[in-house]
Protein backbone atom coordinates (compact mmCIF):
# COMPACT_ATOMS: atom_id res chain seq x y z
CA UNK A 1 106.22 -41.88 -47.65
CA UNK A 2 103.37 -40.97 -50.60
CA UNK A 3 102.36 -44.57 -50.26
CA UNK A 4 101.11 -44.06 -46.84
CA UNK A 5 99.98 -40.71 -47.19
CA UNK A 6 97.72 -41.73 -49.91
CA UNK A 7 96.88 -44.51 -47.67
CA UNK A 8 95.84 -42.71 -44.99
CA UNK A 9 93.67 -40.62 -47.68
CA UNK A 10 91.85 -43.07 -48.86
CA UNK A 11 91.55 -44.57 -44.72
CA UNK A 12 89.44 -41.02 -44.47
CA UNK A 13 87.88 -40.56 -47.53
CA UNK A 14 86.12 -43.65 -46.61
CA UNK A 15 85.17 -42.64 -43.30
CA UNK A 16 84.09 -39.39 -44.80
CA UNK A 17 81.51 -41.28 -47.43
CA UNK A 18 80.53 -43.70 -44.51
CA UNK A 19 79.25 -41.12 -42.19
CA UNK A 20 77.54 -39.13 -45.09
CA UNK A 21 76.16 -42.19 -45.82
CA UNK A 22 74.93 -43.12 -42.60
CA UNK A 23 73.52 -39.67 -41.98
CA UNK A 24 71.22 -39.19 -45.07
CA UNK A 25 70.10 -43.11 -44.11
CA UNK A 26 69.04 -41.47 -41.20
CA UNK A 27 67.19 -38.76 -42.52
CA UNK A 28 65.22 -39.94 -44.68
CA UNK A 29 64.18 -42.45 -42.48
CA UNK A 30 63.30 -39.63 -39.83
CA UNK A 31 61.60 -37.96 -42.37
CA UNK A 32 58.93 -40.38 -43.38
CA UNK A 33 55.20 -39.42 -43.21
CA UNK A 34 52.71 -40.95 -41.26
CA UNK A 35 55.30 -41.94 -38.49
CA UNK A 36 55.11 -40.83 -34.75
CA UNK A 37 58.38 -41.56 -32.52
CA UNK A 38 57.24 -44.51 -29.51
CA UNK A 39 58.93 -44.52 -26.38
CA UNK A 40 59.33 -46.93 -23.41
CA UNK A 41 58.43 -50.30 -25.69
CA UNK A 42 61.89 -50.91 -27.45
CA UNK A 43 64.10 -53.99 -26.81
CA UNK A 44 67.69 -53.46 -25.69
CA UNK A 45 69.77 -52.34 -28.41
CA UNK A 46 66.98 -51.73 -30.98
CA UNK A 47 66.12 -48.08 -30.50
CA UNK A 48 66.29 -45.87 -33.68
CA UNK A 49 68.34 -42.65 -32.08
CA UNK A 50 69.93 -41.12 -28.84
CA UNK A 51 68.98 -41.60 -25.80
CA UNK A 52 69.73 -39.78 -22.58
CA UNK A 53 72.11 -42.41 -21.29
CA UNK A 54 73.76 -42.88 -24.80
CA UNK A 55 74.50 -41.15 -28.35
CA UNK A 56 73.06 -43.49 -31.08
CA UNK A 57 70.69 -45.94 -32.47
CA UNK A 58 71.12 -49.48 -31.54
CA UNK A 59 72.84 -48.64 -27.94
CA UNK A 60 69.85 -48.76 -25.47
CA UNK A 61 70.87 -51.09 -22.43
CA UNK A 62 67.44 -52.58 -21.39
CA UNK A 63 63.99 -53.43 -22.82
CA UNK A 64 61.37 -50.83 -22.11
CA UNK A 65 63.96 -48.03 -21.31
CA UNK A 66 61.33 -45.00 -20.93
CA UNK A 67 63.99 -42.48 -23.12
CA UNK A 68 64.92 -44.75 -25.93
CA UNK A 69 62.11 -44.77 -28.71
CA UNK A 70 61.32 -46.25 -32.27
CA UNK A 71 59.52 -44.80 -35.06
CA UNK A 72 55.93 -46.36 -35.31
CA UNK A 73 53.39 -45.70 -37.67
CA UNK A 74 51.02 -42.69 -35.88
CA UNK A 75 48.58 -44.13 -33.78
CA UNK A 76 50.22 -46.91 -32.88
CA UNK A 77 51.90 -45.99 -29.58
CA UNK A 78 48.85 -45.08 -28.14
CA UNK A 79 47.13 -49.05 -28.27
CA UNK A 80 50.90 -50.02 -26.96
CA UNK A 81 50.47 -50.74 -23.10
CA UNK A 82 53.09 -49.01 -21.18
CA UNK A 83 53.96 -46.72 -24.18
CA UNK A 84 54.53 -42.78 -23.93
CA UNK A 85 54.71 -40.52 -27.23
CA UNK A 86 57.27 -38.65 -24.98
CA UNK A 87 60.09 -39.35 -23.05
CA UNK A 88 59.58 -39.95 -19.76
């Protein structure tokens, strides 16, 4: 029985580190300077966070969805044709 248990541990110490890991990824990429979030110009399932349809990056369903965005250096969105700096 302490072979599983420690099994079992281990199973969710890993998921523990994963997420943590996964979260400060996430956070520092957010954080960068000089970047302005892009909406309405992503392809399916390349969008770098929720949208209103789904709960993380990577799960938008077509390209040009008007509430999934990417980060893009500031500026940028603006020259991008059908583009929004908010969702919409």
């Amino acid at each position: 029985m302490k072979k599983q248990n420690a099994a079992v541990s281990a199973a969710i110490g890993s998921l523990v580190a994963l997420g943590l890991s996964v979260a400060a990824t996430q956070s520092a990429y957010a954080a960068k300077e000089g970047m302005e979030k892009c909406y309405g110009v992503v392809k399916a399932g390349k969008n770098d966070c929720q949208t209103a349809s789904s709960a993380c990056a990577g799960t938008s369903t077509a390209d040009g969805q008007k509430d999934a965005w990417v980060y893009v250096p500031k500026g940028l969105c603006a020259k991008i044709v059908d583009s929004s700096d908010s969702a919409g």
